[in-house]
Protein backbone atom coordinates (compact mmCIF):
# COMPACT_ATOMS: atom_id res chain seq x y z
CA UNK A 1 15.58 -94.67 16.73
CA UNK A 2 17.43 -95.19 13.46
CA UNK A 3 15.71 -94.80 10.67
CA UNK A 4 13.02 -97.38 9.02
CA UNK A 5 13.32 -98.82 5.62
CA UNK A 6 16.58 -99.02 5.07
CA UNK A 7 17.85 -102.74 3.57
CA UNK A 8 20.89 -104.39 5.04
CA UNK A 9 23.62 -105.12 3.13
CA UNK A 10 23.77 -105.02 -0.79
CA UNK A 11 23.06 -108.42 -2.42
CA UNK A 12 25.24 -110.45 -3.91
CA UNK A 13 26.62 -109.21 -6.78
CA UNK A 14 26.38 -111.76 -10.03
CA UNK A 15 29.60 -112.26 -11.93
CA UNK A 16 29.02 -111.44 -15.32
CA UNK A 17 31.39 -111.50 -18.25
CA UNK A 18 31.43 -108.30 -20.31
CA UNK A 19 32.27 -108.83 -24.30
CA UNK A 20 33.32 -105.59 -25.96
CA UNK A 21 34.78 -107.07 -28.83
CA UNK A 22 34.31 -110.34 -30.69
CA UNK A 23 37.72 -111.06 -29.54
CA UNK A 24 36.89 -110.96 -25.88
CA UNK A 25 34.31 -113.35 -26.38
CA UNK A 26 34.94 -117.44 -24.96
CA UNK A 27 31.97 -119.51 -26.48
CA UNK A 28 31.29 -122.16 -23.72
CA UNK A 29 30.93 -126.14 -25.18
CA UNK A 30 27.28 -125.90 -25.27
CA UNK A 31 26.88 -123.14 -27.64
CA UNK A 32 24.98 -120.21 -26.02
CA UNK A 33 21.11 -119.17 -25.91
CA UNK A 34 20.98 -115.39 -27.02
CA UNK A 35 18.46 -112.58 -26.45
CA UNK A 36 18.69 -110.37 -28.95
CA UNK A 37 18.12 -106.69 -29.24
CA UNK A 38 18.75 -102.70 -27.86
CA UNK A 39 17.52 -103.86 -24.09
CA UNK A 40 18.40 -100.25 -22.47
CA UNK A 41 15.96 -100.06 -20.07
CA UNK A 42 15.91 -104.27 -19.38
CA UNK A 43 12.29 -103.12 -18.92
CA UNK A 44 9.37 -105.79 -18.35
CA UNK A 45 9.33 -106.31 -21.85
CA UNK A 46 12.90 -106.88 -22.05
CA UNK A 47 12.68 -109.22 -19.10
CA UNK A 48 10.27 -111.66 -21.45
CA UNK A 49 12.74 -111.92 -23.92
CA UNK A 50 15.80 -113.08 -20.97
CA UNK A 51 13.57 -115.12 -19.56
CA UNK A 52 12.69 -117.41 -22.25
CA UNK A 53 16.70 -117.34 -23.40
CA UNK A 54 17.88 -118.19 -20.20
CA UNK A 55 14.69 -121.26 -20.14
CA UNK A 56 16.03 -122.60 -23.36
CA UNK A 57 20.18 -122.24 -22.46
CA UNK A 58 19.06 -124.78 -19.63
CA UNK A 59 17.15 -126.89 -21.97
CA UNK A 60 19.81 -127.47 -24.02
CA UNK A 61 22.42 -126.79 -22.09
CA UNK A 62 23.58 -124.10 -23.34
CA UNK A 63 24.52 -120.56 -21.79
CA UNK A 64 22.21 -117.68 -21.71
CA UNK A 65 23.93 -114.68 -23.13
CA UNK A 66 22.62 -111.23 -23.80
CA UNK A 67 23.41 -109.52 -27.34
CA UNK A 68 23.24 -105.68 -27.06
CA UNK A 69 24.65 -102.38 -28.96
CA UNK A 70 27.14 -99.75 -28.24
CA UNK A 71 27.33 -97.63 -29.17
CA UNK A 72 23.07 -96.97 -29.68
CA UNK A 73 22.67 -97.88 -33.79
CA UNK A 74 20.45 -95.06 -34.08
CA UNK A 75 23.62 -92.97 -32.82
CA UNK A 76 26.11 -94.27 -35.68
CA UNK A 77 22.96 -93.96 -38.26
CA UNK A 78 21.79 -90.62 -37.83
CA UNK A 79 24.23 -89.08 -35.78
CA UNK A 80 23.13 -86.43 -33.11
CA UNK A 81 20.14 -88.12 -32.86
CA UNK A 82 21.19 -90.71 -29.72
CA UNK A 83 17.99 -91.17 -27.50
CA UNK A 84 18.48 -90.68 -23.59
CA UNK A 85 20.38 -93.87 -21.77
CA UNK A 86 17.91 -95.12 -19.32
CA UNK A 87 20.27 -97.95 -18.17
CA UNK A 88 24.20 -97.83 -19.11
CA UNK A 89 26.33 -100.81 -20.70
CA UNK A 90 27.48 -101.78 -16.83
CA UNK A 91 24.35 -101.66 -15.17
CA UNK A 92 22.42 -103.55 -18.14
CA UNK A 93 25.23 -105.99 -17.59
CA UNK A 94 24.11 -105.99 -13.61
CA UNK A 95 20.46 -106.79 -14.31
CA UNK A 96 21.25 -109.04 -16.53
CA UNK A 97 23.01 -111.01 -14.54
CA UNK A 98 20.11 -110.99 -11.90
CA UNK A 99 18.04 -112.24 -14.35
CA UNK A 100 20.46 -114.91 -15.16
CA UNK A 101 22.48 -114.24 -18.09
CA UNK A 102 25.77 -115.55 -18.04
CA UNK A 103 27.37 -113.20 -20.40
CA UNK A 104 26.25 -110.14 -22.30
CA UNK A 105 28.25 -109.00 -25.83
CA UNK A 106 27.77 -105.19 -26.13
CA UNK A 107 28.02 -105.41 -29.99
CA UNK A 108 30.55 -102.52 -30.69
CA UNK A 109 28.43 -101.17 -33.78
CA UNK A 110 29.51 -98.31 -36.62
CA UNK A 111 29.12 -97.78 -39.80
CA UNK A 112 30.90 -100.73 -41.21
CA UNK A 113 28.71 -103.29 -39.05
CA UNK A 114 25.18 -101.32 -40.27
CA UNK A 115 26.43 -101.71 -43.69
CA UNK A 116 26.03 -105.50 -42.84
CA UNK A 117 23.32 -107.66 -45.07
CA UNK A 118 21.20 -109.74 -42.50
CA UNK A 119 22.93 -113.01 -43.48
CA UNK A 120 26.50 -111.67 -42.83
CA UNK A 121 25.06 -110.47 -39.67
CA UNK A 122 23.82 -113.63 -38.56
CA UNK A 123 26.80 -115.47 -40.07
CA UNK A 124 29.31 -113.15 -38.09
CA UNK A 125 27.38 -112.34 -34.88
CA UNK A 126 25.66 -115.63 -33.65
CA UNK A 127 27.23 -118.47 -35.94
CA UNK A 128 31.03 -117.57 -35.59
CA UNK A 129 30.78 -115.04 -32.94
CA UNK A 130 28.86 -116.72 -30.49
CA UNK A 131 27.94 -120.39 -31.46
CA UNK A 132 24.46 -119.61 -30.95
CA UNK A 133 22.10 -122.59 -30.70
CA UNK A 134 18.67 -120.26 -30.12
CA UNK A 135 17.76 -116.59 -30.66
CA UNK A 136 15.01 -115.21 -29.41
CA UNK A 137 13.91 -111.33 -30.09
CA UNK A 138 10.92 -109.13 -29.85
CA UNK A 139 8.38 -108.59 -32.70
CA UNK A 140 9.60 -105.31 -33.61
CA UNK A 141 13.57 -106.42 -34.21
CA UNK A 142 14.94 -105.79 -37.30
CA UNK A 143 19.13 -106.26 -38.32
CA UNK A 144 21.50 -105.79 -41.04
CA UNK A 145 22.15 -102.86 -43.57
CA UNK A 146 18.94 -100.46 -44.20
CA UNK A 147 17.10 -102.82 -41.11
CA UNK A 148 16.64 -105.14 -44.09
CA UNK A 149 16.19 -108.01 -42.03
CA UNK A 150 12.88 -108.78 -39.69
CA UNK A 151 12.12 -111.72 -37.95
CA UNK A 152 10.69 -113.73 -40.73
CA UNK A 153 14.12 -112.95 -42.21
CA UNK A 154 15.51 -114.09 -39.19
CA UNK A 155 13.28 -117.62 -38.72
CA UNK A 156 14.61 -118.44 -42.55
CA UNK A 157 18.63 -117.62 -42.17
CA UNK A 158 19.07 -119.15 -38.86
CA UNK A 159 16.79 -122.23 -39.61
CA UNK A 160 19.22 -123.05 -42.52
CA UNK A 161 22.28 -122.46 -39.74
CA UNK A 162 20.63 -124.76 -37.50
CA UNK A 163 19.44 -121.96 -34.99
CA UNK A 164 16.41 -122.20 -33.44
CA UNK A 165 14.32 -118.75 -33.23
CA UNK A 166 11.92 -117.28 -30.98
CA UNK A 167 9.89 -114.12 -31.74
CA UNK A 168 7.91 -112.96 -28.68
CA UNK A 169 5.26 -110.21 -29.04
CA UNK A 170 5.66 -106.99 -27.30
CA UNK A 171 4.23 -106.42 -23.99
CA UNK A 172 1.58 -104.33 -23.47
CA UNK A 173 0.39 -102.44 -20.17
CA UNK A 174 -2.54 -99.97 -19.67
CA UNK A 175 -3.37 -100.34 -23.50
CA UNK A 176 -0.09 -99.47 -24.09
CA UNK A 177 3.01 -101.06 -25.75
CA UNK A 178 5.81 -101.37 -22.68
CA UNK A 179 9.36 -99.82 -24.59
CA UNK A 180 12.43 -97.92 -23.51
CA UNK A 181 10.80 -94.65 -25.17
CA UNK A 182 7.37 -95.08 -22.89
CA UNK A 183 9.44 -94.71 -20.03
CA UNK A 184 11.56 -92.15 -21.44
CA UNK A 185 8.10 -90.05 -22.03
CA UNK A 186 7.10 -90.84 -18.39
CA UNK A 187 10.50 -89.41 -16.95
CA UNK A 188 9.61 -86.22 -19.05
CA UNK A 189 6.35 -86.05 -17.36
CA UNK A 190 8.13 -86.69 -13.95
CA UNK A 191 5.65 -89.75 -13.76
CA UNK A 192 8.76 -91.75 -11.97
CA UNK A 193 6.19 -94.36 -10.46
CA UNK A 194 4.86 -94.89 -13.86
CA UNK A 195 8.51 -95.44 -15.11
CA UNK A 196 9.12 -97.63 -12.18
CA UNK A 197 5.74 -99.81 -13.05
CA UNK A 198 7.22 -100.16 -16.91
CA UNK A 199 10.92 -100.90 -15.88
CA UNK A 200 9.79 -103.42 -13.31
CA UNK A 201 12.07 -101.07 -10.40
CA UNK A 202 13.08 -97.67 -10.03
CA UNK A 203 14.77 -95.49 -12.59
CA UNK A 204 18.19 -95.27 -11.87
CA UNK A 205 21.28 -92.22 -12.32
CA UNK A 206 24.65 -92.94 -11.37
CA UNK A 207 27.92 -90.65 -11.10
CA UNK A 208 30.23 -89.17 -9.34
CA UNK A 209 29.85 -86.96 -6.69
CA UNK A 210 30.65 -83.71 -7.06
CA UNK A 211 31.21 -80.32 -5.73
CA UNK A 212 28.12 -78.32 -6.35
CA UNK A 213 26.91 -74.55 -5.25
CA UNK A 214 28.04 -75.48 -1.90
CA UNK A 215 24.70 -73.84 -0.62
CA UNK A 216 22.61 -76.79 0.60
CA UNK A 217 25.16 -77.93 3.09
CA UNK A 218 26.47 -74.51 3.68
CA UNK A 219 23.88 -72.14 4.27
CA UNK A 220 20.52 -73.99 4.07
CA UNK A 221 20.92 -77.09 6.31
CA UNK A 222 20.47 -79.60 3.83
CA UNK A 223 23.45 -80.69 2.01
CA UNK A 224 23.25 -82.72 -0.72
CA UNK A 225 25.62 -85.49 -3.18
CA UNK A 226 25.86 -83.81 -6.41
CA UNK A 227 26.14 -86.20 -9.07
CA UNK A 228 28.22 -85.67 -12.22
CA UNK A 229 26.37 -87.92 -15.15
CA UNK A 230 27.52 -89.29 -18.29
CA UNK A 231 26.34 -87.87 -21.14
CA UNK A 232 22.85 -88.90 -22.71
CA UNK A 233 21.75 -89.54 -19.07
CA UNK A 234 17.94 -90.01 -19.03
CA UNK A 235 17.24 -87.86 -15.97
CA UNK A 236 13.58 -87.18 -14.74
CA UNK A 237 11.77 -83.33 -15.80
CA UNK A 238 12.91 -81.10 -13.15
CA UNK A 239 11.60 -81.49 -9.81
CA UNK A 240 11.42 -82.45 -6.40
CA UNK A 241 11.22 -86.65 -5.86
CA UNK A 242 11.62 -89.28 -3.27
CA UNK A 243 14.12 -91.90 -3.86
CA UNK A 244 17.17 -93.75 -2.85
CA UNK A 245 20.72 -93.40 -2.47
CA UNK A 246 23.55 -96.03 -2.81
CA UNK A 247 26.93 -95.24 -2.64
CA UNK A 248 28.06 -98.36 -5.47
CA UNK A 249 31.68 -98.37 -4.63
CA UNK A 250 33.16 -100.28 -1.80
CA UNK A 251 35.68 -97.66 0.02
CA UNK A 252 35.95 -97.00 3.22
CA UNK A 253 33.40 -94.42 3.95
CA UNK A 254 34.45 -90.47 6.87
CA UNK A 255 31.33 -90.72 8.08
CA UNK A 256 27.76 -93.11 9.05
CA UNK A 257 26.84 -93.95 5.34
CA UNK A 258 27.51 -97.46 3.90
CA UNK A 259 28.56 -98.81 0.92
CA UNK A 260 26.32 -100.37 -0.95
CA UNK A 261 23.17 -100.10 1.07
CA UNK A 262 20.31 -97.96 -0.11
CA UNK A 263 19.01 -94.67 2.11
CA UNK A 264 16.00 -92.18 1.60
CA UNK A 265 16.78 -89.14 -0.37
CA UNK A 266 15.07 -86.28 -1.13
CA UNK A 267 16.22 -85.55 -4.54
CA UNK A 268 16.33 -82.45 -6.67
CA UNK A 269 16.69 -81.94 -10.50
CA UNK A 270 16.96 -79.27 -12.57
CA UNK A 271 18.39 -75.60 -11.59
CA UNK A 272 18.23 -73.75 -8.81
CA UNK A 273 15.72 -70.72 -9.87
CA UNK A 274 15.73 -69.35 -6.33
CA UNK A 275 19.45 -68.49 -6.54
CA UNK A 276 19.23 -67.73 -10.08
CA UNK A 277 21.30 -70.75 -11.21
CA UNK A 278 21.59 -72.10 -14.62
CA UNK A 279 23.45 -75.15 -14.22
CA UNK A 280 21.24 -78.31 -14.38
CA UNK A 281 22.47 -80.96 -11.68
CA UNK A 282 20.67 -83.84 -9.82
CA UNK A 283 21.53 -83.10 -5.79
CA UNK A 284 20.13 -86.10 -3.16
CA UNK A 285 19.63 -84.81 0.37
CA UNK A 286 19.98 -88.01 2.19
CA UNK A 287 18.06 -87.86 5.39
CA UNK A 288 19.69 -88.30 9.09
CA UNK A 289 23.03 -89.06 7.57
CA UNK A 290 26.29 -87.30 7.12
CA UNK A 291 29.23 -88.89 4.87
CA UNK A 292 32.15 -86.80 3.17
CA UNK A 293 31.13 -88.16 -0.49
CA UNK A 294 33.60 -85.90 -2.86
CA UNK A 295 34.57 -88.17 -5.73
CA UNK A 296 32.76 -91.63 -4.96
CA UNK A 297 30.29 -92.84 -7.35
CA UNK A 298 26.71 -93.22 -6.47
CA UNK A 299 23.31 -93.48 -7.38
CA UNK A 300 19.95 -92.65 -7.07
CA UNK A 301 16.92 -94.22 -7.70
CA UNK A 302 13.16 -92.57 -8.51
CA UNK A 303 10.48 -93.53 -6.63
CA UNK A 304 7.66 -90.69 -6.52
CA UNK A 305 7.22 -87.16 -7.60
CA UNK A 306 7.10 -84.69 -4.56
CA UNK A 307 6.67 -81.47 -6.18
CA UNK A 308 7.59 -79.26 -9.61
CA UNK A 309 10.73 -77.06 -9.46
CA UNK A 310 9.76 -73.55 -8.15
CA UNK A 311 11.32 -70.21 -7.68
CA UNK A 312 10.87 -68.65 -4.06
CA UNK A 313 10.81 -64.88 -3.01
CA UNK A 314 12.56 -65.43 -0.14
CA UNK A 315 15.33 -67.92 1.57
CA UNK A 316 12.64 -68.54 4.27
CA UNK A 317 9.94 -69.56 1.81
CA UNK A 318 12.25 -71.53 0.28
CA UNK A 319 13.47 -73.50 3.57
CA UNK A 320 10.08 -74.06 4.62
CA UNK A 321 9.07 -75.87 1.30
CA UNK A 322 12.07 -77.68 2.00
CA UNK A 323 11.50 -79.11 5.20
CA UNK A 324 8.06 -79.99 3.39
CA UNK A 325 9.81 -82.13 0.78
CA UNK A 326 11.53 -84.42 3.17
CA UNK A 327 8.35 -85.24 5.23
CA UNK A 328 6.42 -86.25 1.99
CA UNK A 329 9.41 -87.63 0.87
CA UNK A 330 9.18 -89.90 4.38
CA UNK A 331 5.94 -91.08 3.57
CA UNK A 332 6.15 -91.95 0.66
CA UNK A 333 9.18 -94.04 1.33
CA UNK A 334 7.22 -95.13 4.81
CA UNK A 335 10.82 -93.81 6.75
CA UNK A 336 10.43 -92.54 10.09
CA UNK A 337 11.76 -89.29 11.45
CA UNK A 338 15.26 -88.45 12.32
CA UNK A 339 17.10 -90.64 15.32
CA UNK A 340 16.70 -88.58 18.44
């Protein structure tokens, strides 16, 4: 019997223009509808802010476009400080396309642009940059040089441009305010279910896959995609956890795994202790299937926490602890066992 819980084929994908630059960007004949802000994460809170952009493109027929930052300002203001990527400039593009953004415009930001006073910043970002008809942003935004501007600041400029504003309060959860550095807190606890809850889905890694130790394959029976992440990745506190995998690009695949469709993984962070390895990598043991995987890019995605990172006395221990994280690692992802 193959396998339960495994989805069919990945969904359509939503074509969704990338701006890098302000030449890049093509400002349709209705003006566009712009959510405004950070947005890694695209977390619940996020998702209020889209929502109500994308509402009011199609009220006034205008197209929904999502305004974000890269690099991170804090990055370019106080450099070495860059907080951990929970979602990178492609996949925020992804979501919001699912979401139904049309376009987003990765603002490429340095020092020049921070040195910006919030009218030049409104005059060159949504007037002449994007033809913006409506902003909306969260109660916390703030623009221009020294964050001068807030969103009273930004209800008085744009109403004199003829740019309607919405600011939407923050969403809170559990007494809590829902942000990107909640989550990041919660991945640092290896609460990945609480992430999940705040991001509104899984926390997701993506890279390439790599050669690792060799050992899981090699001598332990359980060999694993090592993935190779871009720097500032926001990975979970090392661990054991129950996810996903998805091999993201569309090759022709030596062996039973498929392209864009998502399989249980048991998946380790962190270093090996056993072996007395200092290298930190994220491995995913995908269970009952065997691909060669060298150099594709892939992902995996955080469901539950199985069990801390521990150091064994012996191989033995350690393969019996093993064969315990893959049948929690079933349940939790309600899989059955191996095809027989």
């Amino acid at each position: 019997m193959r396998p339960a819980g495994l989805s069919g084929p990945a969904r359509k994908v939503v074509a969704v223009q990338l701006w890098r630059t302000f030449d890049e960007i093509v400002i349709p004949d209705g003006g566009t509808s712009v959510a405004l802000g950070v947005f890694d994460g695209l977390h619940r809170g996020h998702r209020g802010l889209v929502d109500h952009a994308v509402k009011t493109g199609r009220e006034l027929g205008a197209s929904p476009v999502l305004v974000t930052f890269d690099p991170h300002p804090v990055e370019v203001i106080r450099p070495g400080t860059h907080p951990l990527v929970l979602t990178p400039l492609e996949r925020r593009a992804e979501l919001a396309g699912e979401f139904g953004i049309d376009a987003v415009f990765a603002l490429p930001f340095d020092t020049d642009m921070a040195s910006w006073e919030p009218d030049e910043f409104i005059d060159r970002v949504l007037v002449r940059g994007l033809g913006a008809r409506s902003v909306t942003v969260g109660s916390n935004f703030t623009f221009g040089r020294r964050a001068a501007g807030t969103p009273e600041t930004l209800r008085e400029l744009c109403a004199e441009r003829g740019i309607a504003v919405k600011v939407m309060d923050l969403l809170e959860s559990g007494g809590e305010t829902v942000s990107s550095s909640r989550v990041r807190r919660l991945l640092s606890e290896s609460d990945v279910a609480g992430a999940a809850s705040i991001l509104g889905r899984p926390h997701r890694v993506s890279g390439v896959v790599v050669h690792g130790a060799g050992r899981g394959g090699r001598d332990l029976g359980y060999p694993t995609a090592n993935l190779d992440l871009p720097e500032y990745t926001a990975v979970p506190v090392d661990g054991v956890y129950a996810g996903w995998f998805t091999l993201l690009d569309a090759q022709a695949v030596d062996g039973s795994i498929v392209a864009g469709r998502r399989y249980p993984a048991a998946i380790s962070v962190g270093t090996n202790p056993t072996f007395g390895d200092t290298v930190r990598s994220v491995e995913a043991f995908v269970l009952d299937e065997t691909a060669d995987l060298y150099g594709r890019v892939a992902a995996v995605d955080f469901v539950d926490h199985v069990r801390d990172m521990e150091k064994f006395t012996s191989v033995d221990e350690l393969l019996v602890a093993m064969g315990r994280d893959v049948a929690r690692t079933r349940a939790v992802l309600g899989v059955d066992g191996a095809p027989e």
